[in-house]
Protein backbone atom coordinates (compact mmCIF):
# COMPACT_ATOMS: atom_id res chain seq x y z
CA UNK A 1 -3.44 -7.69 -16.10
CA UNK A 2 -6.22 -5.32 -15.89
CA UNK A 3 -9.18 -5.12 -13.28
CA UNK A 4 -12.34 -3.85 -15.24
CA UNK A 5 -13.78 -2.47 -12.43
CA UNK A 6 -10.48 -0.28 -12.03
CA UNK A 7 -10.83 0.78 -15.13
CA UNK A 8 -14.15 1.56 -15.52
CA UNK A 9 -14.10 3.72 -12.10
CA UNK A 10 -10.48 5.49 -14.15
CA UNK A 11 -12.84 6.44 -17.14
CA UNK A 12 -15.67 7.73 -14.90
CA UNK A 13 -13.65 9.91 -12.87
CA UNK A 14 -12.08 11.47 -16.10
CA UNK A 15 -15.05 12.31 -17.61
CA UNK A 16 -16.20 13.96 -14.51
CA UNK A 17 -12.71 16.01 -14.41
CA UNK A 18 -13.30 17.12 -18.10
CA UNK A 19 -16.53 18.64 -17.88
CA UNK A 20 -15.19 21.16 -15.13
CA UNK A 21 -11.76 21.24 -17.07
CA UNK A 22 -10.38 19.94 -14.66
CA UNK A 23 -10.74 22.87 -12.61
CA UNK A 24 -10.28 21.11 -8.76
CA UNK A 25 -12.62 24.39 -7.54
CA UNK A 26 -15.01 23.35 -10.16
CA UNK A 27 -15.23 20.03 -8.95
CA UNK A 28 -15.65 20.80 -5.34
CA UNK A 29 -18.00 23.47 -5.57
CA UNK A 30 -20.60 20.88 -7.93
CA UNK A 31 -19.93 18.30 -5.17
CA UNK A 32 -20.90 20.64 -2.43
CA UNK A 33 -23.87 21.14 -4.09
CA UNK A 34 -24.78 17.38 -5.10
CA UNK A 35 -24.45 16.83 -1.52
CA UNK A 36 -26.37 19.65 -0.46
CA UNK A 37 -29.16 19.28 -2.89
CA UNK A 38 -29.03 15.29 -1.72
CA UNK A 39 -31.95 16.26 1.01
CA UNK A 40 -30.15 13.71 3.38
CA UNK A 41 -28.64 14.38 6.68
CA UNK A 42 -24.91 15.49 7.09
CA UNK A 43 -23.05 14.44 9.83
CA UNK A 44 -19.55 15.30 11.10
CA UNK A 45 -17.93 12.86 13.91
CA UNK A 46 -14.85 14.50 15.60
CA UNK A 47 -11.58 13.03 14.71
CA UNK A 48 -10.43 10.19 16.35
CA UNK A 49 -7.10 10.86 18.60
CA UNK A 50 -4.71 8.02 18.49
CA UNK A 51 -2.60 7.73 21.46
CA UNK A 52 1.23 8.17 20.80
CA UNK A 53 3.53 5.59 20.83
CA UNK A 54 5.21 4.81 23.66
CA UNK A 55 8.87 3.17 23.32
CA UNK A 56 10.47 0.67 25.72
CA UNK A 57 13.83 0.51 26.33
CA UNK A 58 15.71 -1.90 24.04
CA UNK A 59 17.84 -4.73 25.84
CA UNK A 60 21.21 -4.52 23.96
């Protein structure tokens, strides 16, 4: 079984890869610039800490 939508995203992203070669720099560098030629307003948030896990003793 196929999802269309899957697909269709799978087909995009290829032809996106070929016309840099798939050259990963390539890619990032025209992203950078989509986004910075985007006029809109970047923003960074911090990254959210997640509290270890704390183990309780097991009853054996």
């Amino acid at each position: 079984m196929t999802d269309e939508i899957v697909e269709e995203v799978r087909r995009a992203r290829e032809a996106y890869a070929k016309q840099f070669n798939y050259d990963l720099r390539a890619i990032f560098a025209d992203i950078k610039k989509r986004q910075a030629d985007s006029g809109r307003e970047l923003v960074s948030l911090p990254a959210k800490r997640i509290p270890p896990l704390t183990r309780t003793p097991s009853k054996r």
